[in-house]
C-alpha atoms as a PDB file:
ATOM      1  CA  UNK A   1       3.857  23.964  22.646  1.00  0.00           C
ATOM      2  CA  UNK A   2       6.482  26.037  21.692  1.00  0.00           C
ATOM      3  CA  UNK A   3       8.887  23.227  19.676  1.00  0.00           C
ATOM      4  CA  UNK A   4       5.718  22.475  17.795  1.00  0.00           C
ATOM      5  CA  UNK A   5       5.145  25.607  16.536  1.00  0.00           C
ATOM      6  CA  UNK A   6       8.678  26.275  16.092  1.00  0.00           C
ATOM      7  CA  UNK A   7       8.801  22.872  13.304  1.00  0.00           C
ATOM      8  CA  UNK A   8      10.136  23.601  10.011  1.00  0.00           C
ATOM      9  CA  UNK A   9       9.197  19.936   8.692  1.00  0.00           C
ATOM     10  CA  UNK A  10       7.394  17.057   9.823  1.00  0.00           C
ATOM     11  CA  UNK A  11       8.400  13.427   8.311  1.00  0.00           C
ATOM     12  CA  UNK A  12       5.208  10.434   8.295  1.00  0.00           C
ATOM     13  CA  UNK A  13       5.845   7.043   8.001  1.00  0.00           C
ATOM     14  CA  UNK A  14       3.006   6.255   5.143  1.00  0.00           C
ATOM     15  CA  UNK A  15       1.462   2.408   6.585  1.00  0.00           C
ATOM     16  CA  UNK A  16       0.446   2.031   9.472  1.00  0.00           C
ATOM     17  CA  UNK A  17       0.550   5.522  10.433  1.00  0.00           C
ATOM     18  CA  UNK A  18      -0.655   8.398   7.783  1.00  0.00           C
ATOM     19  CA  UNK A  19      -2.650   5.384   5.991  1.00  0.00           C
ATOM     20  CA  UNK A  20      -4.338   2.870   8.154  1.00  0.00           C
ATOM     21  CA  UNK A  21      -4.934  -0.116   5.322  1.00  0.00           C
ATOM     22  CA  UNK A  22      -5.400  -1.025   1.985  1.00  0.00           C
ATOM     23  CA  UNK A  23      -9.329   0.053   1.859  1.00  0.00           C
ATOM     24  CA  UNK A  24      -8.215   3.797   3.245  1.00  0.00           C
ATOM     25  CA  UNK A  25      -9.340   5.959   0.806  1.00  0.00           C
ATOM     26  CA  UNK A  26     -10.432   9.303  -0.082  1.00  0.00           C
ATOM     27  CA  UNK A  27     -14.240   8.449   0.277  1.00  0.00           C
ATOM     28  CA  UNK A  28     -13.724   7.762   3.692  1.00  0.00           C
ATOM     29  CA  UNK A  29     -14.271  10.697   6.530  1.00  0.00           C
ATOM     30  CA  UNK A  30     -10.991  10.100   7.930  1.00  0.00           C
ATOM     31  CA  UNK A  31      -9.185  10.506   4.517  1.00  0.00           C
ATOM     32  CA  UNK A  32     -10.791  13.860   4.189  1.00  0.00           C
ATOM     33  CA  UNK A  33      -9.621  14.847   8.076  1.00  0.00           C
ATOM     34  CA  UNK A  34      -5.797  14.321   7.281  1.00  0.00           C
ATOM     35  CA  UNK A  35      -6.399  16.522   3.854  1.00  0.00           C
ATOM     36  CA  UNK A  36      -8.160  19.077   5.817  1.00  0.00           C
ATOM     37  CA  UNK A  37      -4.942  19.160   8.646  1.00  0.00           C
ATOM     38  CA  UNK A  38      -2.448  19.216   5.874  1.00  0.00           C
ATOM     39  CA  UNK A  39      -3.883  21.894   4.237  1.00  0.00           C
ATOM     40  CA  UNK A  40      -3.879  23.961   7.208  1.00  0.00           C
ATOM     41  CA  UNK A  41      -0.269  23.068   7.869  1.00  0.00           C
ATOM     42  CA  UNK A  42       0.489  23.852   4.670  1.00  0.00           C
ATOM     43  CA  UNK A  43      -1.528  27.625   5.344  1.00  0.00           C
ATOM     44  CA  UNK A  44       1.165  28.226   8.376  1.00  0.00           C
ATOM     45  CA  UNK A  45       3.969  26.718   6.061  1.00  0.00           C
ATOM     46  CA  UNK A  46       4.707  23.620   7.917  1.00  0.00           C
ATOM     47  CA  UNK A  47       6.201  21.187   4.723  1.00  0.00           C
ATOM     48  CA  UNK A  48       5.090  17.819   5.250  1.00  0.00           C
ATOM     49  CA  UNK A  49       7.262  14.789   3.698  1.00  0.00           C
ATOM     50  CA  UNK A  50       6.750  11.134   3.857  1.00  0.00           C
ATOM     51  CA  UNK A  51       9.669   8.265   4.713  1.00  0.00           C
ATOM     52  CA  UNK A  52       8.346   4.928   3.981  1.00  0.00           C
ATOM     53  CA  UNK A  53       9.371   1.437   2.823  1.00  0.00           C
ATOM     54  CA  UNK A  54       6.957   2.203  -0.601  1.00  0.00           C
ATOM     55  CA  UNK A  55       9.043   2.179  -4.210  1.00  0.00           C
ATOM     56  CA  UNK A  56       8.288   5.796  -6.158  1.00  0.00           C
ATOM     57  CA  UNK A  57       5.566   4.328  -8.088  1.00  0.00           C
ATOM     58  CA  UNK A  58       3.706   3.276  -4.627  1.00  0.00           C
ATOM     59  CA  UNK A  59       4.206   6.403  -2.565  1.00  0.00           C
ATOM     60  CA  UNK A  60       4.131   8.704  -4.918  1.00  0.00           C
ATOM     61  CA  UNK A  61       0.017   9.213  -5.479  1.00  0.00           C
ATOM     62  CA  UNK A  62      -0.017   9.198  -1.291  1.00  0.00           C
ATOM     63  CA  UNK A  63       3.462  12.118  -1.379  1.00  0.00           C
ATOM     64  CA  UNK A  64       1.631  14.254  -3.514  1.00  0.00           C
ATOM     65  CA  UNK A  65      -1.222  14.634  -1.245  1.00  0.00           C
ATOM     66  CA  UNK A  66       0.470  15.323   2.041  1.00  0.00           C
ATOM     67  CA  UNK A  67       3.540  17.951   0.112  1.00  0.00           C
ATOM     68  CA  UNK A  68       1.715  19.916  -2.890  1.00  0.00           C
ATOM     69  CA  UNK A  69       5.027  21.140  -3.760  1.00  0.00           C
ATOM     70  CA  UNK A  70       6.574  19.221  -6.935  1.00  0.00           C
ATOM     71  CA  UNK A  71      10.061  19.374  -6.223  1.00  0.00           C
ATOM     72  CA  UNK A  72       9.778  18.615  -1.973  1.00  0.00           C
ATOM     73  CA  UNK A  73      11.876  15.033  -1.801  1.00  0.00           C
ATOM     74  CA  UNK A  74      10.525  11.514  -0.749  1.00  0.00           C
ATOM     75  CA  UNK A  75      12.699   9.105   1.543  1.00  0.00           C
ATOM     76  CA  UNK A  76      12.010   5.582  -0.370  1.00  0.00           C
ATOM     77  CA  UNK A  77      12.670   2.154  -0.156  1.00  0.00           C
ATOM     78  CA  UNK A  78      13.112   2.080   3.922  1.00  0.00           C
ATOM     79  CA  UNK A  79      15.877   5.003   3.247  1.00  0.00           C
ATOM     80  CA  UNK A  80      17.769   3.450   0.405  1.00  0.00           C
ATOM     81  CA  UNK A  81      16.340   6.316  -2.156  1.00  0.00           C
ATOM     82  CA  UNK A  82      15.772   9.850  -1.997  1.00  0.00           C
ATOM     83  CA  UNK A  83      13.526  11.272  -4.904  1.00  0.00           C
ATOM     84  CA  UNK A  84      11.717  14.327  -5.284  1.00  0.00           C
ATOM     85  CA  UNK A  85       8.533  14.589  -5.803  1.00  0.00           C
ATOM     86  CA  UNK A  86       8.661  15.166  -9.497  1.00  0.00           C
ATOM     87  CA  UNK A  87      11.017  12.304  -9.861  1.00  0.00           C
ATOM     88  CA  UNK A  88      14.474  13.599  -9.673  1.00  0.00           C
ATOM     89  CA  UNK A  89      16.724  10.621  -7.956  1.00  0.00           C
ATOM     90  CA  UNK A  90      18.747  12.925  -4.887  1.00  0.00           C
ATOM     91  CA  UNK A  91      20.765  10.358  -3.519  1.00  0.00           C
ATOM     92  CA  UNK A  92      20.461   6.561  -3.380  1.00  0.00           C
ATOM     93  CA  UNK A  93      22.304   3.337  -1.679  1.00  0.00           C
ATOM     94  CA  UNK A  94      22.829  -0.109  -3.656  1.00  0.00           C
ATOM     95  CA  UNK A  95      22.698  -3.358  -2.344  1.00  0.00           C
ATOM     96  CA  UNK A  96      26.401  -4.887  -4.330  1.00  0.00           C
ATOM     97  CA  UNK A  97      26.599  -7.728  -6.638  1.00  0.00           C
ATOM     98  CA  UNK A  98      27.757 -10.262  -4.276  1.00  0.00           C
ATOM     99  CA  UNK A  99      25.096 -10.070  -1.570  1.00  0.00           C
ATOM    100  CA  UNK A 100      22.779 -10.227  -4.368  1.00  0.00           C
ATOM    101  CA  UNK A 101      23.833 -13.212  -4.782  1.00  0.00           C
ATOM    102  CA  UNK A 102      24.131 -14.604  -1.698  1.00  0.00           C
ATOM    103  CA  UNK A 103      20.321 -13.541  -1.124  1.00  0.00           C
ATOM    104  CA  UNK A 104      19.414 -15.273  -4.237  1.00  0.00           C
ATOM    105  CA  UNK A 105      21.304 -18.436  -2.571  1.00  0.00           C
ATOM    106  CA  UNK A 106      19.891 -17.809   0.137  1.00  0.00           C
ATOM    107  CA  UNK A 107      15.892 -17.603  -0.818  1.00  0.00           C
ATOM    108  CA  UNK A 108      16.977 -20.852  -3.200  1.00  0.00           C
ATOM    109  CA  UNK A 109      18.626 -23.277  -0.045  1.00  0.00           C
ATOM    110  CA  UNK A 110      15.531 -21.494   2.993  1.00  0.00           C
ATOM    111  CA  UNK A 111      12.158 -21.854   0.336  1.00  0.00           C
ATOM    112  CA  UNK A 112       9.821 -18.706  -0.180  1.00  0.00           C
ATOM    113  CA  UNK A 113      10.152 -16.117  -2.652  1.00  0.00           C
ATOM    114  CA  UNK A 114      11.924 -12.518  -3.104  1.00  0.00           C
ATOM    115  CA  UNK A 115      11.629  -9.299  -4.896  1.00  0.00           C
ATOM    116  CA  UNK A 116      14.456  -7.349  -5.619  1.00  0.00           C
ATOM    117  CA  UNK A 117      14.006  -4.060  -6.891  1.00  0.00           C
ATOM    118  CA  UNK A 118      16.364  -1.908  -8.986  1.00  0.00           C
ATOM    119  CA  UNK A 119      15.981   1.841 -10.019  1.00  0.00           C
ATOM    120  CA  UNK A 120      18.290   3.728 -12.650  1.00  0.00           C
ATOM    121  CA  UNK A 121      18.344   7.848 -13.296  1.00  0.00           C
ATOM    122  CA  UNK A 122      18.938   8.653 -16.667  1.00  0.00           C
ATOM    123  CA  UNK A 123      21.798  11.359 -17.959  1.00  0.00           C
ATOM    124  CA  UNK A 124      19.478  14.596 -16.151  1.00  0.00           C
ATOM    125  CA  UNK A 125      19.271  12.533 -12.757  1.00  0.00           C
ATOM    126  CA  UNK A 126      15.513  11.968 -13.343  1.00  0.00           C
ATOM    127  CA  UNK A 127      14.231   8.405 -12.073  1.00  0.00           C
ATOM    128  CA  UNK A 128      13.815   6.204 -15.433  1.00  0.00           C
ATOM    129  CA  UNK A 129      12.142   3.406 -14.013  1.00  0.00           C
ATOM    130  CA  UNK A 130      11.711   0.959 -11.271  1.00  0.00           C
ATOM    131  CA  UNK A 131      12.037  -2.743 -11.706  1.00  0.00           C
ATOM    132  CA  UNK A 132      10.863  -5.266  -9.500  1.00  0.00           C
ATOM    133  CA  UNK A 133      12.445  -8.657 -10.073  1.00  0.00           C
ATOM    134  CA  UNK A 134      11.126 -12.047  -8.601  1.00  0.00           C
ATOM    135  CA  UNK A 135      13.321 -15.549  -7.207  1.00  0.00           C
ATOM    136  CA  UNK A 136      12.532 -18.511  -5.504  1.00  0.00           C
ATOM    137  CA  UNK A 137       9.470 -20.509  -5.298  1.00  0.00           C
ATOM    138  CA  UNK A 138       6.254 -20.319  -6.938  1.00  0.00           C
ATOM    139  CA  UNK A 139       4.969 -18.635  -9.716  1.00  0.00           C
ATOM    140  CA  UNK A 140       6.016 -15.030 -10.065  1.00  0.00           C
ATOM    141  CA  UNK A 141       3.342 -12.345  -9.684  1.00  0.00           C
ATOM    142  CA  UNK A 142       2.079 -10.114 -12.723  1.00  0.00           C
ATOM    143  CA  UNK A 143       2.509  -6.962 -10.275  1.00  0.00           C
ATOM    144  CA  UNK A 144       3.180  -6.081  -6.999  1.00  0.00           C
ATOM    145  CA  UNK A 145       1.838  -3.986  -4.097  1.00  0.00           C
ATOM    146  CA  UNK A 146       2.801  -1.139  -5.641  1.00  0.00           C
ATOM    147  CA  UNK A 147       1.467  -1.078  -8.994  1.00  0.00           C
ATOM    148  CA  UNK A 148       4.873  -2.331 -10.683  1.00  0.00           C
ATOM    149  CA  UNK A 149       5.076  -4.817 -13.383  1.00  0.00           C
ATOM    150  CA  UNK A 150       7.355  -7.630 -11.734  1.00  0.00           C
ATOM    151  CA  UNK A 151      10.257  -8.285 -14.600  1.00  0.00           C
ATOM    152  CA  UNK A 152      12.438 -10.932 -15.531  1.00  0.00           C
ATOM    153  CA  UNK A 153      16.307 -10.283 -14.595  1.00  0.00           C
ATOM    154  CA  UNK A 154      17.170  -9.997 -18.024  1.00  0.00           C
ATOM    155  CA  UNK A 155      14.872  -7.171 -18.303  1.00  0.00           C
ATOM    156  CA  UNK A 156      16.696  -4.729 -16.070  1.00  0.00           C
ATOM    157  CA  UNK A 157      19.381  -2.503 -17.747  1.00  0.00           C
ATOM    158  CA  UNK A 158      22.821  -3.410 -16.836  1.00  0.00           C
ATOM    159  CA  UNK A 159      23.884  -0.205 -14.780  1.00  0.00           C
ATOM    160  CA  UNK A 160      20.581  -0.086 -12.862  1.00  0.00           C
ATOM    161  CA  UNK A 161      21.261  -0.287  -9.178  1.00  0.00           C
ATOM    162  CA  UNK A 162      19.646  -2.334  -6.549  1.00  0.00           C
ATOM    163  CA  UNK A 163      18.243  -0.546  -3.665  1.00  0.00           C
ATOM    164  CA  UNK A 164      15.826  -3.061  -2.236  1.00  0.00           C
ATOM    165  CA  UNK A 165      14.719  -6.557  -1.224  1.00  0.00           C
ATOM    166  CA  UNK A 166      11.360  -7.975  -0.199  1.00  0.00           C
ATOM    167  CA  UNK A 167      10.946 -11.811   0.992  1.00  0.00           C
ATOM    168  CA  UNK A 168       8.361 -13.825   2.190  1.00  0.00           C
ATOM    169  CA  UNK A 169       7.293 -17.479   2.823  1.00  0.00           C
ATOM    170  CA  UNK A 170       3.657 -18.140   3.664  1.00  0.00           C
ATOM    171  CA  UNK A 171       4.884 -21.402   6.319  1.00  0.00           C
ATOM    172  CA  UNK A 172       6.485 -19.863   9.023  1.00  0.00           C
ATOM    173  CA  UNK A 173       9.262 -22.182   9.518  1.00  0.00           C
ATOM    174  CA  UNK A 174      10.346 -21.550   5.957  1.00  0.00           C
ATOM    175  CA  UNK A 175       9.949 -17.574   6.641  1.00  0.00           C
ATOM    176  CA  UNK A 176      11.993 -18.277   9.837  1.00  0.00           C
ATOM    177  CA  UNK A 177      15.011 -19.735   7.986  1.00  0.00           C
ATOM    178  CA  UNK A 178      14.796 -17.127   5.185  1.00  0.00           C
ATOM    179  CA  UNK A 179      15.288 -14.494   7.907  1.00  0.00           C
ATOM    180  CA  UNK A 180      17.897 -16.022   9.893  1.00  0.00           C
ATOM    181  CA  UNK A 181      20.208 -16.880   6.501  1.00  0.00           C
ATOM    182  CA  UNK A 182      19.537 -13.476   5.041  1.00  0.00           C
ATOM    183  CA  UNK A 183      20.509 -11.850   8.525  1.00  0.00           C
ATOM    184  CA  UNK A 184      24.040 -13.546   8.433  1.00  0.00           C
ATOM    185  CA  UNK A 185      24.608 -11.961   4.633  1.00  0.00           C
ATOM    186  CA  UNK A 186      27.359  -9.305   4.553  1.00  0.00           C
ATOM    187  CA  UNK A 187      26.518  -6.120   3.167  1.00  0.00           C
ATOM    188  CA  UNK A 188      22.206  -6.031   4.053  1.00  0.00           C
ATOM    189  CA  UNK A 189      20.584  -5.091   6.671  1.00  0.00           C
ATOM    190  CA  UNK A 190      17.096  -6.558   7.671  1.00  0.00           C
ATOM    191  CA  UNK A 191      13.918  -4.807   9.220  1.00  0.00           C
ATOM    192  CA  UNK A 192       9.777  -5.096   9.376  1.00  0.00           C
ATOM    193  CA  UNK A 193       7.038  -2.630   8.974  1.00  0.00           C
ATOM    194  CA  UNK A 194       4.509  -5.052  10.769  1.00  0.00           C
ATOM    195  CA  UNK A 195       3.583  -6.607   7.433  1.00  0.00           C
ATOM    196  CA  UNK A 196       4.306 -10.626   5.887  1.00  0.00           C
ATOM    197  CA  UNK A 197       7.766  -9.332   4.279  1.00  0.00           C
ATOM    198  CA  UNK A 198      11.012  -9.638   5.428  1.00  0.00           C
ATOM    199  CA  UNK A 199      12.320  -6.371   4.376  1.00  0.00           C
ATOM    200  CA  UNK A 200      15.494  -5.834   3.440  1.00  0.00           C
ATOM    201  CA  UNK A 201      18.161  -2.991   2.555  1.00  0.00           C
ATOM    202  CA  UNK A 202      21.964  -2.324   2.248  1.00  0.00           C
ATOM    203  CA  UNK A 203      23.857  -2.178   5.262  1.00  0.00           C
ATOM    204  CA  UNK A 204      23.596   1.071   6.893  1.00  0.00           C
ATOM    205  CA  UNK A 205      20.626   2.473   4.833  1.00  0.00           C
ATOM    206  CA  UNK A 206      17.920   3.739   7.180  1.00  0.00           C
ATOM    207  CA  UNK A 207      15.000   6.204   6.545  1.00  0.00           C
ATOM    208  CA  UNK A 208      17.490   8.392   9.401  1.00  0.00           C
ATOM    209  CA  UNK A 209      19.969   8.110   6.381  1.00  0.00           C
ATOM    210  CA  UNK A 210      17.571   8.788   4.097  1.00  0.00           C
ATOM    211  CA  UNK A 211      16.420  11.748   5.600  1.00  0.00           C
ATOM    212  CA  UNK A 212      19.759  13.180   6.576  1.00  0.00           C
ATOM    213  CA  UNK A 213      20.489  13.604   2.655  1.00  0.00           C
ATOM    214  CA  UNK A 214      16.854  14.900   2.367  1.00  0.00           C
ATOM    215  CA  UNK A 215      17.532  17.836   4.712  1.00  0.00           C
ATOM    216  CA  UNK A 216      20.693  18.344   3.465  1.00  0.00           C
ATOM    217  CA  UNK A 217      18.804  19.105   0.691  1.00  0.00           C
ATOM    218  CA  UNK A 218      16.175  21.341   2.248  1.00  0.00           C
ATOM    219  CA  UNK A 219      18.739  23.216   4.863  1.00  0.00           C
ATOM    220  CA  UNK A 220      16.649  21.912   7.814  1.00  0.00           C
ATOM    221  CA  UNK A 221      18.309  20.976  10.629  1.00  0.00           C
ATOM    222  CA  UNK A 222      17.027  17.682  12.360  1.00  0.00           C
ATOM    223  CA  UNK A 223      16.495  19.619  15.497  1.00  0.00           C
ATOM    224  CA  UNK A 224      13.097  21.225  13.235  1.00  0.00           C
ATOM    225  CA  UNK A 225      11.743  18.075  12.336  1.00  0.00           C
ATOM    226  CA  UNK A 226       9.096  16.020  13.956  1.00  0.00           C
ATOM    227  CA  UNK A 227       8.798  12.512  12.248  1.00  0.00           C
ATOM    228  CA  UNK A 228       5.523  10.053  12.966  1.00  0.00           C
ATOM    229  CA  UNK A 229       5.981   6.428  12.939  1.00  0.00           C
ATOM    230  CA  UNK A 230       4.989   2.896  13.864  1.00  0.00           C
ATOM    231  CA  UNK A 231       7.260  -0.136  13.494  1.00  0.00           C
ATOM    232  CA  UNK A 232      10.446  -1.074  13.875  1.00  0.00           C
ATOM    233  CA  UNK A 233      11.380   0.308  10.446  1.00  0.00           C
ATOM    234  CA  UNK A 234      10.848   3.824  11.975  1.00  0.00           C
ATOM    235  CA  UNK A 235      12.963   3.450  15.077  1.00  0.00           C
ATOM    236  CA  UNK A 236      16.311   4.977  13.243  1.00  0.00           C
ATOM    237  CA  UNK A 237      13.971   7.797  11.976  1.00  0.00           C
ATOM    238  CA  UNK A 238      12.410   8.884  15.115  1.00  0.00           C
ATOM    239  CA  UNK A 239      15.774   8.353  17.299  1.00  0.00           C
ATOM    240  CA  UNK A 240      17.082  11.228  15.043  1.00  0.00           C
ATOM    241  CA  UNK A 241      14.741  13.994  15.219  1.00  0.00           C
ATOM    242  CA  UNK A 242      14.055  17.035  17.370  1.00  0.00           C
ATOM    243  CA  UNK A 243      10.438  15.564  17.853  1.00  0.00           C
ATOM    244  CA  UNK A 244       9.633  12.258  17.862  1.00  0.00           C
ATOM    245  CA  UNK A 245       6.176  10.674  18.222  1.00  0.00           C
ATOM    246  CA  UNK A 246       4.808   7.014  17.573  1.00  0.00           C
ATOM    247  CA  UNK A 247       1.422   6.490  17.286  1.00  0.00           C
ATOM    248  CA  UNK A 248      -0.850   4.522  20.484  1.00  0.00           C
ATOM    249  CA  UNK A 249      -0.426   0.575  18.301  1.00  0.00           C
ATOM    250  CA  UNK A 250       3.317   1.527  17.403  1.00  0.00           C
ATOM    251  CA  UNK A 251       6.067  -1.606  17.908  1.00  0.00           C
ATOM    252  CA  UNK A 252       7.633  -1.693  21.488  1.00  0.00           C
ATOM    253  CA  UNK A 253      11.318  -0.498  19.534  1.00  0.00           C
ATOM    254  CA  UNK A 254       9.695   2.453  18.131  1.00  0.00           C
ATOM    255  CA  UNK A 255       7.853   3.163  21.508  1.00  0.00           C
ATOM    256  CA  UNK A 256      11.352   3.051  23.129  1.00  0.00           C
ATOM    257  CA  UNK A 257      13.144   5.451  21.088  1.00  0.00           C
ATOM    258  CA  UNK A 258      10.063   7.977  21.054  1.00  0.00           C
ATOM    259  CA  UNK A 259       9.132  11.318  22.869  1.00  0.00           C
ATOM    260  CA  UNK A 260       5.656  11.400  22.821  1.00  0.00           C
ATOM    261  CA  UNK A 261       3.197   8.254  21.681  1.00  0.00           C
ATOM    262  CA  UNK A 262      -0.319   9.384  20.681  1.00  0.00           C
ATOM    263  CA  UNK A 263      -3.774   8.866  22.145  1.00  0.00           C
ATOM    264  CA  UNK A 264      -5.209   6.865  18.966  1.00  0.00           C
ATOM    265  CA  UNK A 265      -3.707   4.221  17.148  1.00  0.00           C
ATOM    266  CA  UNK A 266      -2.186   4.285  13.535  1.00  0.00           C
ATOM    267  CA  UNK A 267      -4.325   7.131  11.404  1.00  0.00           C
ATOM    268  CA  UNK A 268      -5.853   8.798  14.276  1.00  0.00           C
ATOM    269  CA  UNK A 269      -2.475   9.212  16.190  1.00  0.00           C
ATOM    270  CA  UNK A 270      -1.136  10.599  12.719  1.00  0.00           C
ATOM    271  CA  UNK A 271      -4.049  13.208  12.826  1.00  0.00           C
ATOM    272  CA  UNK A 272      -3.946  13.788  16.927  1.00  0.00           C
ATOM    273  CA  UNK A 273      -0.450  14.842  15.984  1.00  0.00           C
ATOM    274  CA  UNK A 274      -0.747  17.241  12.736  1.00  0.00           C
ATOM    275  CA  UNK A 275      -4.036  18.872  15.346  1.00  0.00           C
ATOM    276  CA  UNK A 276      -1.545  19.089  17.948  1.00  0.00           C
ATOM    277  CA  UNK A 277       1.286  21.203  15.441  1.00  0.00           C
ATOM    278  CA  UNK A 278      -1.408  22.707  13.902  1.00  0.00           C
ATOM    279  CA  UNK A 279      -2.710  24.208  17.335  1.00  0.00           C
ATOM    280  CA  UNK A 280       0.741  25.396  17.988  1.00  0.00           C
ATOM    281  CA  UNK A 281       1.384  26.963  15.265  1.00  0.00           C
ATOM    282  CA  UNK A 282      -1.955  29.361  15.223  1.00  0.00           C
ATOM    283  CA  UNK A 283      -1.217  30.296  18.812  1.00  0.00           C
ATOM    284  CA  UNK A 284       1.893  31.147  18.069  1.00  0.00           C
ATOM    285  CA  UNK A 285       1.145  33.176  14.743  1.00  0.00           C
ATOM    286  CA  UNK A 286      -1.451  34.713  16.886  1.00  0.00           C
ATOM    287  CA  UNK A 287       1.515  35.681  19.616  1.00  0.00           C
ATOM    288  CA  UNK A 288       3.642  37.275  16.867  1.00  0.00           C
ATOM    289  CA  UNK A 289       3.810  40.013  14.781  1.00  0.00           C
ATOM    290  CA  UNK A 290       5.066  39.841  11.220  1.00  0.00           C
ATOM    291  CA  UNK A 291       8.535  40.828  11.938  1.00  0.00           C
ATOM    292  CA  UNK A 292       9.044  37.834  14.427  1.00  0.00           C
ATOM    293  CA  UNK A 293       9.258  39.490  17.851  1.00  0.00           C
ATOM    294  CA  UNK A 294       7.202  38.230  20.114  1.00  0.00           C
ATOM    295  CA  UNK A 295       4.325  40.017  21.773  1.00  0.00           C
ATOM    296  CA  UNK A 296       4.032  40.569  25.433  1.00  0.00           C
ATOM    297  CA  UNK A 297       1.002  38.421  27.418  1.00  0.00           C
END
């Protein structure tokens, strides 16, 4: 029990894992469970952070609940954006101009539709907005999953970057080709979550990326970290911490790379795992006096 009491932050993948689907809410006995264990880890001052594949504006409602604290960062955007919780923009990686472009080919040549999404900071480093922009097929939608007004290109200042893609194709032989042509585009890097998109990032961004600059940041060392995932959007997170666990319905790549896997699927595992710290970390307290020796048996 002893590197579970000994964390100094744990990292949740939001969908899938901390949240279970769409109709989790706080009316729901669960949803009052998970606020319960994060205040308790928050008693023995565990900081809790989240690392998902959510924009700002999506995440940040769900952040807020599992870190009180205004100013703990956010890994965004599958790792491509750091921000903290009271919007400051830490660190971020853009997708370039060219394999824009060649995605936008790309969705035009395979069929189905994309969302790229663009973020700019203004001159105090605070996150100014977040603009999701649609191409391809179809009408566009008003919003998206995340609350965000979708945008015409036009619409997006000039020096915002882009930091994110999302595709999709409702036939699966269309989805197939989208993901094959946008695989062989120089510069992005593909991965899933276990939903319809074809998610999509610049090459080399991770949530492991992400959260390297986020504990830069904090002065944690990734040793002290437990992260909780699910899919195979996880699987560079939970490779690079001290404690990795995926949760009982979690994707055989992020099975493979993690420590421990939990009793209960998705939400439940989440929970089984903040108990489990939880439980450490009051025996532990209980073995110590203030000054940090610890007691005899």
């Amino acid at each position: 029990m002893e590197p579970f009491a000994l964390l100094k932050l744990i990292v949740l993948d939001l969908d899938g894992t901390l949240i279970s689907h769409a109709d989790d809410s706080p009316v729901t006995d669960i949803w009052e469970r998970r606020v319960s264990l994060i205040a308790r880890l928050n008693y023995y001052r565990v900081p809790l952070t989240v690392a998902t594949g959510r924009a700002y504006a999506g995440a940040r409602r769900l952040a807020e609940i599992v870190s009180p604290q205004k100013s703990m960062p956010f890994v965004l955007y599958n790792g491509s954006a750091v921000i903290s919780g009271d919007g400051a923009l830490l660190a971020h990686t853009a997708i370039n101009e060219a394999s824009i472009r060649s995605l936008s080919d790309a969705v035009q040549r395979a069929g189905g539709s994309a969302l790229t999404y663009w973020l700019r900071a203004d001159f105090s480093g605070q996150l100014e907005n977040e603009w999701p922009v649609f191409t391809g097929h179809g009408p566009a939608p008003e919003r998206e999953f995340n609350g965000l007004t979708v945008v015409t290109a036009d619409q997006v200042p000039p020096d915002a970057s882009c930091v994110a893609a999302l595709l999709w194709a409702e036939d699966s032989d269309v989805r197939k080709r989208l993901h094959d042509a946008v695989r062989q585009i120089e510069g992005l890097s593909v991965t899933a979550s276990g939903s319809k998109f074809i998610e999509v990032r610049p090459a080399g961004s991770t949530k492991a990326v992400g959260l390297t600059a986020l504990l830069r940041n904090l002065q944690i060392e990734p040793s002290k970290v437990m992260a909780i995932g699910d899919n195979d959007n996880d699987v560079e997170l939970l490779a690079s911490v001290g404690i990795s666990v995926c949760v009982a319905n979690a994707s055989p790549s992020a099975q493979a790379v993690s420590r421990f896997k939990t009793t209960y699927p998705s939400s439940r595992g989440a929970i089984e795992a903040l108990d489990l710290v939880t439980r450490a970390r009051r025996l532990w307290t209980g073995r110590h006096p203030k000054h940090g020796n610890r007691l005899e048996p």
